[in-house]
PDB file of N, CA and C in Angstrom:
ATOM      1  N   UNK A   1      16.217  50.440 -48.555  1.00  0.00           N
ATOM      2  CA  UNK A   1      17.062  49.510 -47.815  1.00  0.00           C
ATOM      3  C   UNK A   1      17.483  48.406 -48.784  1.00  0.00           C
ATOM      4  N   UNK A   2      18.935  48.303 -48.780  1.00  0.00           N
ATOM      5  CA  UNK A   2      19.064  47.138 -50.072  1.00  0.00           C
ATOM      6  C   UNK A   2      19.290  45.663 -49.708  1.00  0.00           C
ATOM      7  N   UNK A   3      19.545  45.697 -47.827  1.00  0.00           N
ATOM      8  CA  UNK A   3      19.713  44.249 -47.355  1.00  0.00           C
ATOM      9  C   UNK A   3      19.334  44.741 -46.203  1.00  0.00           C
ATOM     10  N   UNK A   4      18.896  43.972 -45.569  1.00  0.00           N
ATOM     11  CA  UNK A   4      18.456  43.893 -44.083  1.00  0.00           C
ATOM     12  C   UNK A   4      19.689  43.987 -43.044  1.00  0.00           C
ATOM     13  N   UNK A   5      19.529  44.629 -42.186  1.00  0.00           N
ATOM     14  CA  UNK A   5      20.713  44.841 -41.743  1.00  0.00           C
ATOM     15  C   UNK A   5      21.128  43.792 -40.465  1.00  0.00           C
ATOM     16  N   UNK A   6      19.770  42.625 -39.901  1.00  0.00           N
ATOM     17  CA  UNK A   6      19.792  41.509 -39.516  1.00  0.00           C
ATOM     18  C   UNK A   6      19.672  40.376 -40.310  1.00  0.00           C
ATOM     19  N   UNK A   7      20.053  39.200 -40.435  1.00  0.00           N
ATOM     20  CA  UNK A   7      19.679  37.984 -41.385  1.00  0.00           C
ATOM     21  C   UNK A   7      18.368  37.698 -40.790  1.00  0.00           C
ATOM     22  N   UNK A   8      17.609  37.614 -39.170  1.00  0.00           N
ATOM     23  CA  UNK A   8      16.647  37.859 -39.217  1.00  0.00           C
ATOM     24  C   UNK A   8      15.522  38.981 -38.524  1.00  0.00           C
ATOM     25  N   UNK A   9      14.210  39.259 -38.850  1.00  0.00           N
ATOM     26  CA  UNK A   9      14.017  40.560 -39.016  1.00  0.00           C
ATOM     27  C   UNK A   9      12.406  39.948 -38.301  1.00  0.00           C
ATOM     28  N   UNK A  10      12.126  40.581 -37.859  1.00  0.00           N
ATOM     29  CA  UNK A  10      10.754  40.579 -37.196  1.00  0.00           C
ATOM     30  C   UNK A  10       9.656  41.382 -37.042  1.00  0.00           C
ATOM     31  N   UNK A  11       8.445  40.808 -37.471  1.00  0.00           N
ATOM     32  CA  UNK A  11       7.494  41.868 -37.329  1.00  0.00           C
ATOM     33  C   UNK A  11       6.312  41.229 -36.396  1.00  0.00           C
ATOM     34  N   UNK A  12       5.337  42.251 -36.228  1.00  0.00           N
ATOM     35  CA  UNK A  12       4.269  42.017 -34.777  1.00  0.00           C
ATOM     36  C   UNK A  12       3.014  42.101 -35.365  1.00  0.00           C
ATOM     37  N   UNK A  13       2.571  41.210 -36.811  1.00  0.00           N
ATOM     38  CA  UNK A  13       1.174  41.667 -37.287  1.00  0.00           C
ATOM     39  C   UNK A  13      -0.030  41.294 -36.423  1.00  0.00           C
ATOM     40  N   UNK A  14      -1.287  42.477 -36.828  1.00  0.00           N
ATOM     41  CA  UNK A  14      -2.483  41.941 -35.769  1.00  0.00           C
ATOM     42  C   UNK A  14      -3.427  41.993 -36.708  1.00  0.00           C
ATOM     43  N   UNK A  15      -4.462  41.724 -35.785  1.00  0.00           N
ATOM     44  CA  UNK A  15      -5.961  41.972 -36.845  1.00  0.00           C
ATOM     45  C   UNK A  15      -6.343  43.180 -36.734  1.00  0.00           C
ATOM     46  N   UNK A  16      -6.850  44.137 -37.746  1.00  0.00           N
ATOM     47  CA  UNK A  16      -7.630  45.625 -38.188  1.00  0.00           C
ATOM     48  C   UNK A  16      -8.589  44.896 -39.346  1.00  0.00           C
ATOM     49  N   UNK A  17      -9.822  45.629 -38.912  1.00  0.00           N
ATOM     50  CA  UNK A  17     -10.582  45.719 -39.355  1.00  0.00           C
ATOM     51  C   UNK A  17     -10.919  43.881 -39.976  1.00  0.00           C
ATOM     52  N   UNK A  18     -10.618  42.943 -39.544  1.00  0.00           N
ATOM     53  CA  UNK A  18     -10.687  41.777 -40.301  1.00  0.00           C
ATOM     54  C   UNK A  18      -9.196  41.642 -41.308  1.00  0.00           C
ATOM     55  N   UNK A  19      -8.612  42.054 -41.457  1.00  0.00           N
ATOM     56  CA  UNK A  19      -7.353  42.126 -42.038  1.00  0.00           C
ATOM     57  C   UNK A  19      -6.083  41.930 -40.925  1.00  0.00           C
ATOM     58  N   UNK A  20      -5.365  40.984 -41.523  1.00  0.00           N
ATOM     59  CA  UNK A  20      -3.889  40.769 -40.818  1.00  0.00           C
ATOM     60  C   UNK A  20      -2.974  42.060 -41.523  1.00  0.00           C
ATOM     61  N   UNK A  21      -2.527  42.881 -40.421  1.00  0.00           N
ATOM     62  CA  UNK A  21      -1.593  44.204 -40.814  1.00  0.00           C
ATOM     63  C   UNK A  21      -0.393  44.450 -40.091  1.00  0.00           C
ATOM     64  N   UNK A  22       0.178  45.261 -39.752  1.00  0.00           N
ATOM     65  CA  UNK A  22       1.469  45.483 -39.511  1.00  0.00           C
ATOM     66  C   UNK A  22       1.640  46.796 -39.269  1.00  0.00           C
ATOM     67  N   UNK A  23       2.664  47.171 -38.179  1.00  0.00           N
ATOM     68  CA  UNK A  23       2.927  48.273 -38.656  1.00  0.00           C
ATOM     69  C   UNK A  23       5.332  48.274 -38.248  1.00  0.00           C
ATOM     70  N   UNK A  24       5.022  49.144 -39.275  1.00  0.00           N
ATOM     71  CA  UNK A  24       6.998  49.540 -38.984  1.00  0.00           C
ATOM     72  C   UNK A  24       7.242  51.037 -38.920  1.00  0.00           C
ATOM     73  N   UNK A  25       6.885  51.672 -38.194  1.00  0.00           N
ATOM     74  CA  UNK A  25       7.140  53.181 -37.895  1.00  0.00           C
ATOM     75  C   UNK A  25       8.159  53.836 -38.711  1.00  0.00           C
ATOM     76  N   UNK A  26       9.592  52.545 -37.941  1.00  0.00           N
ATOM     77  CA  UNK A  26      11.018  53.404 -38.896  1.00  0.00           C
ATOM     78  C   UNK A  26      10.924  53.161 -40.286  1.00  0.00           C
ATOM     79  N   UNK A  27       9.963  53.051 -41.251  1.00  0.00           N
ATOM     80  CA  UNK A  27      10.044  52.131 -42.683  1.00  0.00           C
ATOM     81  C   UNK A  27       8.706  53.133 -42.996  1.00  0.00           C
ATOM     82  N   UNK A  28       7.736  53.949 -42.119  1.00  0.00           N
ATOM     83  CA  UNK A  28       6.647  54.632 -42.752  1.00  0.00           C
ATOM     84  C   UNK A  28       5.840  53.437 -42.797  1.00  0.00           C
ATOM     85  N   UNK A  29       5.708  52.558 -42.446  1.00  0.00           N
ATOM     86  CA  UNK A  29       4.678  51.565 -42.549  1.00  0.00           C
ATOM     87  C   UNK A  29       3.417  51.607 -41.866  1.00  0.00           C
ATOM     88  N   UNK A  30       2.371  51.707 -41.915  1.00  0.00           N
ATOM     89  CA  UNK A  30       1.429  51.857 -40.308  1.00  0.00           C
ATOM     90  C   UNK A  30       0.070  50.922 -40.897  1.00  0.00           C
ATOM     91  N   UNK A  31      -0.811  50.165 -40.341  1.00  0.00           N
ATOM     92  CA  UNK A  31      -1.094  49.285 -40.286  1.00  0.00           C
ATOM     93  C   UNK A  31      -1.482  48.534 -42.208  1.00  0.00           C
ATOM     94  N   UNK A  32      -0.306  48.364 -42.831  1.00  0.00           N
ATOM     95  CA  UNK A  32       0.225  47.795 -43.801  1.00  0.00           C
ATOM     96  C   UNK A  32      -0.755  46.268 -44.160  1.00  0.00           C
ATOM     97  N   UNK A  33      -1.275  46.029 -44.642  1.00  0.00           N
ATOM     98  CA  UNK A  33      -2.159  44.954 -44.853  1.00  0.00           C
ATOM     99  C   UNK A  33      -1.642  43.712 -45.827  1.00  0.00           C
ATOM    100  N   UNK A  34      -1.573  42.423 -45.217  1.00  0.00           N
ATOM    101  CA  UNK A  34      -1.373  41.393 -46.062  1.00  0.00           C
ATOM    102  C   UNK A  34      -2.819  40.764 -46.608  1.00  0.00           C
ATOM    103  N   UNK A  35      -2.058  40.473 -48.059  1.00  0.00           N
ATOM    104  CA  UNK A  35      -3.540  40.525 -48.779  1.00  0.00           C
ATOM    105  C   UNK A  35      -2.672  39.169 -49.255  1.00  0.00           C
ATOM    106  N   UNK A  36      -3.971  38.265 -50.538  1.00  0.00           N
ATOM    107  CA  UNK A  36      -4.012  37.780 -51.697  1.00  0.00           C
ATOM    108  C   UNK A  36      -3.262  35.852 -50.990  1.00  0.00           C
ATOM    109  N   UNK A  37      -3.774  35.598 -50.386  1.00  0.00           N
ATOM    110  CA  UNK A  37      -2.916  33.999 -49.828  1.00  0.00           C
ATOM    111  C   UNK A  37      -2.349  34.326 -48.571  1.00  0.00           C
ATOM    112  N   UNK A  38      -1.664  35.699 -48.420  1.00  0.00           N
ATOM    113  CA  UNK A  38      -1.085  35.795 -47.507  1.00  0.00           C
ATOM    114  C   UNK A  38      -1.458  35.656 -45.737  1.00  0.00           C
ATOM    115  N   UNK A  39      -2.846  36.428 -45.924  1.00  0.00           N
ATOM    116  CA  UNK A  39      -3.485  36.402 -44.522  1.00  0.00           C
ATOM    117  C   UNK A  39      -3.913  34.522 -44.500  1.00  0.00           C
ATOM    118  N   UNK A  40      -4.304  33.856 -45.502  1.00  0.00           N
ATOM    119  CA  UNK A  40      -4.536  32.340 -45.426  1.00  0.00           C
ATOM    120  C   UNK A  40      -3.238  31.638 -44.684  1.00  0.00           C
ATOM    121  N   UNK A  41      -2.097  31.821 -45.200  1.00  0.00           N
ATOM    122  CA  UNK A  41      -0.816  31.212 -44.656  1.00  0.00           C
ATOM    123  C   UNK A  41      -0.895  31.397 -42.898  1.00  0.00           C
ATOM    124  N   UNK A  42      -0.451  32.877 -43.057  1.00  0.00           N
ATOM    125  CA  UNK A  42      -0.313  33.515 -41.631  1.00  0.00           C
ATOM    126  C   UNK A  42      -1.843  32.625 -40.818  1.00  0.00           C
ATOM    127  N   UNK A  43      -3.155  32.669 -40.906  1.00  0.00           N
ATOM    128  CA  UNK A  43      -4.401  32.003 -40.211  1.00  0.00           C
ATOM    129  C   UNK A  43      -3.521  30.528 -39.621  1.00  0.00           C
ATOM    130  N   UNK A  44      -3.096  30.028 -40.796  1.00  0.00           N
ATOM    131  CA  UNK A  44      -2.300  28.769 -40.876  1.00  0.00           C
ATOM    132  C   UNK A  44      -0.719  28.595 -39.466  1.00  0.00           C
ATOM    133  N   UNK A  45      -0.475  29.479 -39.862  1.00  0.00           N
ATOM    134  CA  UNK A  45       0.982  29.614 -38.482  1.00  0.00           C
ATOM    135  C   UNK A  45       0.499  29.902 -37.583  1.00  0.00           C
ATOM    136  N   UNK A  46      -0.598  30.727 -37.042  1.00  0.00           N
ATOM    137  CA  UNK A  46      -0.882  31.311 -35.731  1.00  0.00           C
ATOM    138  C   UNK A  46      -2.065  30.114 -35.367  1.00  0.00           C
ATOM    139  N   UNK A  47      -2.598  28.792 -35.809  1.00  0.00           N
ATOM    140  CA  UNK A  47      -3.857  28.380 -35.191  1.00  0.00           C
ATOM    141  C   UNK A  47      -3.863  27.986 -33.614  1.00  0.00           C
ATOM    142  N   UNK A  48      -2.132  27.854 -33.166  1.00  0.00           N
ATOM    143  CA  UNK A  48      -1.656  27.557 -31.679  1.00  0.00           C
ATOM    144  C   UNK A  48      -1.431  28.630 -30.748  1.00  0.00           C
ATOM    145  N   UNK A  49      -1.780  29.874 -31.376  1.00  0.00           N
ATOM    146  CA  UNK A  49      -1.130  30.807 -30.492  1.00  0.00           C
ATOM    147  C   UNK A  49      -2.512  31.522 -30.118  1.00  0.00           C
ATOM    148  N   UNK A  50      -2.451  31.496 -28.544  1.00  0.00           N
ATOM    149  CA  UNK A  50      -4.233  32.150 -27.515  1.00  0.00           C
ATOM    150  C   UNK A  50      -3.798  33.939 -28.280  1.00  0.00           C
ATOM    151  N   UNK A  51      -5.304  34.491 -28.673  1.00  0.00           N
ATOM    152  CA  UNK A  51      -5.438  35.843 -29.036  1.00  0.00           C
ATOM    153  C   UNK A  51      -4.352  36.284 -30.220  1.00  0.00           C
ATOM    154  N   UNK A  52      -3.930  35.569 -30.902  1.00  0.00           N
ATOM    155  CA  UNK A  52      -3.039  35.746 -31.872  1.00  0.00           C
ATOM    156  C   UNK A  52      -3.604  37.090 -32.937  1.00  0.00           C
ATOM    157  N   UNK A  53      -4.751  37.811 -32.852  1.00  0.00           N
ATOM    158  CA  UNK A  53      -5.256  38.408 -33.369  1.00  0.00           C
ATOM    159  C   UNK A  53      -5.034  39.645 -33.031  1.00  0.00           C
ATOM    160  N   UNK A  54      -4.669  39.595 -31.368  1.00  0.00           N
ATOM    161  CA  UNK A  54      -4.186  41.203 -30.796  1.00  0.00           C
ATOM    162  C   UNK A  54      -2.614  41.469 -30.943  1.00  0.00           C
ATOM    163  N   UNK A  55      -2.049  40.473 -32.060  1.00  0.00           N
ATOM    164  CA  UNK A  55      -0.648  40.612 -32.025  1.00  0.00           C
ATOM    165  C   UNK A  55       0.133  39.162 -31.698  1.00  0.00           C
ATOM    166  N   UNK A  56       0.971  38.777 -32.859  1.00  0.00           N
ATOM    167  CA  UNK A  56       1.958  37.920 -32.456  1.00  0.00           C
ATOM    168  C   UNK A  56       3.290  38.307 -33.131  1.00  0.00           C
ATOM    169  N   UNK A  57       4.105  37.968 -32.890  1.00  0.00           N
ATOM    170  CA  UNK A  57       5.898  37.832 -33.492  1.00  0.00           C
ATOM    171  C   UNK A  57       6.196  36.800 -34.816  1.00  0.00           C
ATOM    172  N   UNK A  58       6.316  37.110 -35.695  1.00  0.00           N
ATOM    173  CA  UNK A  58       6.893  36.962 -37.083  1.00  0.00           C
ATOM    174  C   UNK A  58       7.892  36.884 -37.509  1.00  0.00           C
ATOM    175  N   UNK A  59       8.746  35.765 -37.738  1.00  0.00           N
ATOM    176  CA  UNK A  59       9.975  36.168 -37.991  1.00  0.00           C
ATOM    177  C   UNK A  59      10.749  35.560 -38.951  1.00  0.00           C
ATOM    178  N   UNK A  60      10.972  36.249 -39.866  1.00  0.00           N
ATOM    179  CA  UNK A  60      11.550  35.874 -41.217  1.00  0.00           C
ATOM    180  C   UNK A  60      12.622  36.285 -41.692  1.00  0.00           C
ATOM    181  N   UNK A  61      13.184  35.540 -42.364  1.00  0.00           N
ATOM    182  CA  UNK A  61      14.400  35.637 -42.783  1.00  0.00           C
ATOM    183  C   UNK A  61      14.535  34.992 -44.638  1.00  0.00           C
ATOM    184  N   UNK A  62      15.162  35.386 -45.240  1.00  0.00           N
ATOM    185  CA  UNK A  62      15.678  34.308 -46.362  1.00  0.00           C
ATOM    186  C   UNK A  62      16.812  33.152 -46.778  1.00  0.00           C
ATOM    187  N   UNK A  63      16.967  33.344 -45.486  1.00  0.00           N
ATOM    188  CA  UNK A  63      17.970  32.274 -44.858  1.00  0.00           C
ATOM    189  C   UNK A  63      17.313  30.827 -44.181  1.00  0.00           C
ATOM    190  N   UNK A  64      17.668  30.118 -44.187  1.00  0.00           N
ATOM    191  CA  UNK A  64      16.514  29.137 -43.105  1.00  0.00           C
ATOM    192  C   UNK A  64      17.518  29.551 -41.872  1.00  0.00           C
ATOM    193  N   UNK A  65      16.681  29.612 -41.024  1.00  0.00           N
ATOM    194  CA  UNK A  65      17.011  28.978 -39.680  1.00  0.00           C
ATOM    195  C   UNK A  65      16.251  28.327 -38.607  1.00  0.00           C
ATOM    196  N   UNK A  66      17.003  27.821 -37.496  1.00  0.00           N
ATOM    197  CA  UNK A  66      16.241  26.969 -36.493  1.00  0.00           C
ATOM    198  C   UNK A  66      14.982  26.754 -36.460  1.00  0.00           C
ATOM    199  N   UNK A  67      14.025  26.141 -36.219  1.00  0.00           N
ATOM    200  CA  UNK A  67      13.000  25.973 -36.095  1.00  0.00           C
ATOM    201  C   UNK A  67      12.059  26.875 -37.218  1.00  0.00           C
ATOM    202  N   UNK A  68      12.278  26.962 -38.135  1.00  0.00           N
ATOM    203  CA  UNK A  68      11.770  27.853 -38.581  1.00  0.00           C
ATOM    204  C   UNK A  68      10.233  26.871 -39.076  1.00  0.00           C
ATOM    205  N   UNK A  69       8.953  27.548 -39.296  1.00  0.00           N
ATOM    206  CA  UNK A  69       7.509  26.315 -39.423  1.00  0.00           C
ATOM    207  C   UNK A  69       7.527  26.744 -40.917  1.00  0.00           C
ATOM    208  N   UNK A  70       7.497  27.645 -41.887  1.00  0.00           N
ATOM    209  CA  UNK A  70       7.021  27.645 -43.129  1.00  0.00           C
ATOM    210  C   UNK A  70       8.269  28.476 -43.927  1.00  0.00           C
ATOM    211  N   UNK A  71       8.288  27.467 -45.336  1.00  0.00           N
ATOM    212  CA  UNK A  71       9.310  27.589 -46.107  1.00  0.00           C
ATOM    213  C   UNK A  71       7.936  28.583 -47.662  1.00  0.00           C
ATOM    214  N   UNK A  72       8.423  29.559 -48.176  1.00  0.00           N
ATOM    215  CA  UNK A  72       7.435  30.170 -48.980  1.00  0.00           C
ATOM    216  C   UNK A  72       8.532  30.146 -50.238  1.00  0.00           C
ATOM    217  N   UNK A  73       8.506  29.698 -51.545  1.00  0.00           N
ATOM    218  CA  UNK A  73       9.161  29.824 -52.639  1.00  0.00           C
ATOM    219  C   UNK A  73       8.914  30.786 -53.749  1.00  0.00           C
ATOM    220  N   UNK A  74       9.803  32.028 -53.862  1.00  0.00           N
ATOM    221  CA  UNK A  74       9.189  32.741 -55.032  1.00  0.00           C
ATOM    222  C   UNK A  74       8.683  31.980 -56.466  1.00  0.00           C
ATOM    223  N   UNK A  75       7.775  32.297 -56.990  1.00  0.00           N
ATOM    224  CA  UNK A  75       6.878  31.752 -58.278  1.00  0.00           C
ATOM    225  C   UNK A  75       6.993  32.535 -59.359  1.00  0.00           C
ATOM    226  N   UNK A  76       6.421  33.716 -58.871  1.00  0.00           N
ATOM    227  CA  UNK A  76       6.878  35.005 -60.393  1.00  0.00           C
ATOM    228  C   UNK A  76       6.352  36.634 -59.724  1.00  0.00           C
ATOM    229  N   UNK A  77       6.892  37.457 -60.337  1.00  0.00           N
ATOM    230  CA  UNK A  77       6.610  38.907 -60.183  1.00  0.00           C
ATOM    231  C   UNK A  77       5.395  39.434 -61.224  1.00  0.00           C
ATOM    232  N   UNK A  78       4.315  40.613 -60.294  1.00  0.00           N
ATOM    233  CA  UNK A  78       2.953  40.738 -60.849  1.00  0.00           C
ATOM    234  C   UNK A  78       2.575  42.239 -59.955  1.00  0.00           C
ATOM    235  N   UNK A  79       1.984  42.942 -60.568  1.00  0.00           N
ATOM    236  CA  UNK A  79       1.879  43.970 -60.190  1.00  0.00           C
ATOM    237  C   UNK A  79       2.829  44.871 -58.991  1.00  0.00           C
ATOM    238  N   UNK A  80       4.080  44.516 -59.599  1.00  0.00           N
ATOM    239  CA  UNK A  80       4.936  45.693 -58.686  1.00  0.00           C
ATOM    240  C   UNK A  80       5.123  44.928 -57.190  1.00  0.00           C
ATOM    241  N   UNK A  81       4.712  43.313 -57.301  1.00  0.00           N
ATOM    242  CA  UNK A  81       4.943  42.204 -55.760  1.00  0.00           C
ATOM    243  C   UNK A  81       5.606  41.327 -56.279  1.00  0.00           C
ATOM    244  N   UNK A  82       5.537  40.305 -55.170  1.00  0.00           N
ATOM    245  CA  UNK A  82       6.459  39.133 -55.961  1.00  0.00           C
ATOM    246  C   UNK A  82       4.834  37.914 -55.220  1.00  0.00           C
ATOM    247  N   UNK A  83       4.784  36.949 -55.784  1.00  0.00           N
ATOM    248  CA  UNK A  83       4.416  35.797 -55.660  1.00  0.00           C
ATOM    249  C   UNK A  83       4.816  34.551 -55.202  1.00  0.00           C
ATOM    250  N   UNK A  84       4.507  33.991 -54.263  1.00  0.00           N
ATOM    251  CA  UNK A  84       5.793  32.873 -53.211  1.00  0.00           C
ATOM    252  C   UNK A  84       4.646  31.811 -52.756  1.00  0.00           C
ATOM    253  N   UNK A  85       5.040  30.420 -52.529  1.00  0.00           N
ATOM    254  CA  UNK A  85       3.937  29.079 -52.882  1.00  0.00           C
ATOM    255  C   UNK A  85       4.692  29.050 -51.349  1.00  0.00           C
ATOM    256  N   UNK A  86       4.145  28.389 -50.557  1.00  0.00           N
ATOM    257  CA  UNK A  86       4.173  27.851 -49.089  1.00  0.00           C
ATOM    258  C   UNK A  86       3.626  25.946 -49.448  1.00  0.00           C
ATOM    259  N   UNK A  87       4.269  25.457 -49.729  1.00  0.00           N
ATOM    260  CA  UNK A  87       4.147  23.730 -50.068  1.00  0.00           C
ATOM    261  C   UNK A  87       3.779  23.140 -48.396  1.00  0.00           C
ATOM    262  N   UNK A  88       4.093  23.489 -47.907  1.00  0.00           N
ATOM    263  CA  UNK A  88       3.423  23.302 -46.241  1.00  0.00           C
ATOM    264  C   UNK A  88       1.572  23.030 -46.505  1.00  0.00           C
ATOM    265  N   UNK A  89       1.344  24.237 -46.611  1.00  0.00           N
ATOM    266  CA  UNK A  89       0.001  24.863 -46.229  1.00  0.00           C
ATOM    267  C   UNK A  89      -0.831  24.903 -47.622  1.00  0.00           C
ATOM    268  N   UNK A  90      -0.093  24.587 -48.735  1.00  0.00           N
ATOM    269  CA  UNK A  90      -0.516  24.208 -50.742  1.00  0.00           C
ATOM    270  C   UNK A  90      -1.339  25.871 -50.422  1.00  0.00           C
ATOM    271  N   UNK A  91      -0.413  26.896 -50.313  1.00  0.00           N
ATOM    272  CA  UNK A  91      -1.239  28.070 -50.391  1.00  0.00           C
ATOM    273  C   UNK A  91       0.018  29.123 -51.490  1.00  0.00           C
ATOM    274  N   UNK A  92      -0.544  29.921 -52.050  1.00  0.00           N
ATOM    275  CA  UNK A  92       0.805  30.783 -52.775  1.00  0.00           C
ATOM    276  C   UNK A  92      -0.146  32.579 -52.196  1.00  0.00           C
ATOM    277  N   UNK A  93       0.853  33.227 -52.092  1.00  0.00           N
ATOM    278  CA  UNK A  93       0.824  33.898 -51.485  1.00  0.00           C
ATOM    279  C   UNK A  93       1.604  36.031 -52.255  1.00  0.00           C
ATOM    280  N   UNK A  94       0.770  37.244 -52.151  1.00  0.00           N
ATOM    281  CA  UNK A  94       1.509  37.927 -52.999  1.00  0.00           C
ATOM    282  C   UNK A  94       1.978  38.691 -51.723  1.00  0.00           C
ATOM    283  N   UNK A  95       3.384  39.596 -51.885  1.00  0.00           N
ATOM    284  CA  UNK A  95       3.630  39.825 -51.062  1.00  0.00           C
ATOM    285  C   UNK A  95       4.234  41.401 -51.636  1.00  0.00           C
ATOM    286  N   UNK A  96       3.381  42.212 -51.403  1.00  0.00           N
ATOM    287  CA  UNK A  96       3.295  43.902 -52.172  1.00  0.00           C
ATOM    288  C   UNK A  96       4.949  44.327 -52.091  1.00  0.00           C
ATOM    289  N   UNK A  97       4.788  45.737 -52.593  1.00  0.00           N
ATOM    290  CA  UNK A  97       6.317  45.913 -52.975  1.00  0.00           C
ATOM    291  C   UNK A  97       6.848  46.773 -51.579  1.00  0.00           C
ATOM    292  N   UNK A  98       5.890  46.499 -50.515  1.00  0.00           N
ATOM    293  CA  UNK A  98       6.345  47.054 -49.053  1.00  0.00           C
ATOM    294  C   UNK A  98       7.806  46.309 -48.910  1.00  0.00           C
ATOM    295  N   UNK A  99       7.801  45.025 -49.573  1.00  0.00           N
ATOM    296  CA  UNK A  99       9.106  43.885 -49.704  1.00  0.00           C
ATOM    297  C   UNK A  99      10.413  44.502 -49.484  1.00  0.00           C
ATOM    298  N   UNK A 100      10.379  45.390 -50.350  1.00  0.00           N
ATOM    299  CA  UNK A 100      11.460  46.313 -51.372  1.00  0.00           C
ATOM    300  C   UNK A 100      11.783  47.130 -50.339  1.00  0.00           C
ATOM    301  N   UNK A 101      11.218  47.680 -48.989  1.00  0.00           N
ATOM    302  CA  UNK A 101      11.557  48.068 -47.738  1.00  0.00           C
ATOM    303  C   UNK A 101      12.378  47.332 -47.357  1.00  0.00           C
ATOM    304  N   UNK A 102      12.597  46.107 -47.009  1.00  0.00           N
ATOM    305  CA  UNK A 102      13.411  45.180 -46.854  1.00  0.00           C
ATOM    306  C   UNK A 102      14.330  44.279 -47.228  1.00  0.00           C
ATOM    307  N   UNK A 103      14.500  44.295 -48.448  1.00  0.00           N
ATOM    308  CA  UNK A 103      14.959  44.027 -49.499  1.00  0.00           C
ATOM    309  C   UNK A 103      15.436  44.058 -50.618  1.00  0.00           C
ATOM    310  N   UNK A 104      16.775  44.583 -51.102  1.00  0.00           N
ATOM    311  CA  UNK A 104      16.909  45.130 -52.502  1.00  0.00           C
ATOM    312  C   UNK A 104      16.195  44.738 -53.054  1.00  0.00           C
ATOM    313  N   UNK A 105      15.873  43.501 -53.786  1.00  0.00           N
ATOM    314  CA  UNK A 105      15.646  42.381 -54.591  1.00  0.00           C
ATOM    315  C   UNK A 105      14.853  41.221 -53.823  1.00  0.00           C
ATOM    316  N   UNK A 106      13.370  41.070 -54.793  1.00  0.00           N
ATOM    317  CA  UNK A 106      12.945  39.642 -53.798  1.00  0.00           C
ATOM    318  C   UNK A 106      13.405  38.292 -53.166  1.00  0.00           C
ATOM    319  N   UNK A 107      13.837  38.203 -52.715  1.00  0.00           N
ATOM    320  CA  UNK A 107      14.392  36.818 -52.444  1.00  0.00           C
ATOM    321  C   UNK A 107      13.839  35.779 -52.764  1.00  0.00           C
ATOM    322  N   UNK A 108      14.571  34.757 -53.158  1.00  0.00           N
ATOM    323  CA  UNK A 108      13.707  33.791 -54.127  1.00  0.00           C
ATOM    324  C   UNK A 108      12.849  32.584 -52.606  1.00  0.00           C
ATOM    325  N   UNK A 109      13.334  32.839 -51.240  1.00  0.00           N
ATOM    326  CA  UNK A 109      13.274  31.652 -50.652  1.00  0.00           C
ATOM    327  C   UNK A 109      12.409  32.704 -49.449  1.00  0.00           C
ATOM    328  N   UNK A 110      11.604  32.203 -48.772  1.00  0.00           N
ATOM    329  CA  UNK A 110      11.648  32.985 -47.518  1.00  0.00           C
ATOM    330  C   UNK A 110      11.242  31.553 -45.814  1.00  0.00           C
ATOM    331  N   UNK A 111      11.639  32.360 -45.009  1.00  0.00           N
ATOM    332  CA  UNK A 111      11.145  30.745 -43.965  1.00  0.00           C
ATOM    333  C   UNK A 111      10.888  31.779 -42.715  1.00  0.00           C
ATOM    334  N   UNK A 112       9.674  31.697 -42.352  1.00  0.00           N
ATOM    335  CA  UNK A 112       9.263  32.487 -41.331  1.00  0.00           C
ATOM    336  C   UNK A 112       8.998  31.479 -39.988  1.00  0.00           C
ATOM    337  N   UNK A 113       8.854  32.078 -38.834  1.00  0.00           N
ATOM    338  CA  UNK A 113       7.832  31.435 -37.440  1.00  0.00           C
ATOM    339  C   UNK A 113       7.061  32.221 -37.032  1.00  0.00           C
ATOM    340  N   UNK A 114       6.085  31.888 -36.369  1.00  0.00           N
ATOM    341  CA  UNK A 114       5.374  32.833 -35.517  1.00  0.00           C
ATOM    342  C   UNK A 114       5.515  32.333 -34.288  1.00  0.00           C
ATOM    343  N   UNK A 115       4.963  33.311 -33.210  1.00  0.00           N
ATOM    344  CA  UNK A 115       5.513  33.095 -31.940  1.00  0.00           C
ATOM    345  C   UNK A 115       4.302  33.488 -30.781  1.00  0.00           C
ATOM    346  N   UNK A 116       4.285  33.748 -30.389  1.00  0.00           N
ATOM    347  CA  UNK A 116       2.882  34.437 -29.074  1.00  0.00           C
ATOM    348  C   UNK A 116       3.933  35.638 -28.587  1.00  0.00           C
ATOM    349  N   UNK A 117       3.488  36.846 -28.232  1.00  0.00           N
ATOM    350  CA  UNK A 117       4.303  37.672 -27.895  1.00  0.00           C
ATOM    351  C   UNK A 117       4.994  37.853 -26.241  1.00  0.00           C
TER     352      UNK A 117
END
């Protein structure tokens, strides 16, 4: 996929096994694991949302928009991911090359929300 075919794009990660994961069926994705800062951020967006663990709404874009709670800045590329600092939450974060599903090219900016489903 070389651009998203929405400006914004949403996903429904939960907890497995102690791990924040994901899944995207149409993309071959199935419970896809955020690692390395990343599950720290996400702990960080969901601390308002009841059972946020059986699933909440994610929604990111590289665009800002409305209300959006966390701005993540690419830093540098490292094992086949890209690397992105969240100045919100002083957390940096790697984000695997599942990216590249969504993305020609990393985007240098990203601004997500979370939501309760």
């Amino acid at each position: 996929m070389n651009a998203p075919s929405n400006a914004l794009l949403v996903l429904k990660p939960y907890q497995h096994a102690g791990s924040w994961v994901f899944d995207d069926i149409r993309l071959g994705l199935v419970k896809e694991p955020f690692i390395a800062g990343i599950p720290e951020i996400i702990d960080k967006m969901v601390e308002d949302i009841p059972n946020a663990d059986k699933g909440f709404r994610l929604i990111f874009s590289a665009n800002p928009f409305p209300n959006y709670e966390a701005k993540l800045v690419w830093t540098k590329k490292q094992n086949g991911g890209n690397w992105y600092y969240c100045e919100k939450y002083d957390i940096e974060g790697w984000l695997c090359p599942a990216l590249y599903k969504y993305y020609g090219k990393a985007p240098k900016e990203f601004y997500a929300k979370a939501e309760a489903l």
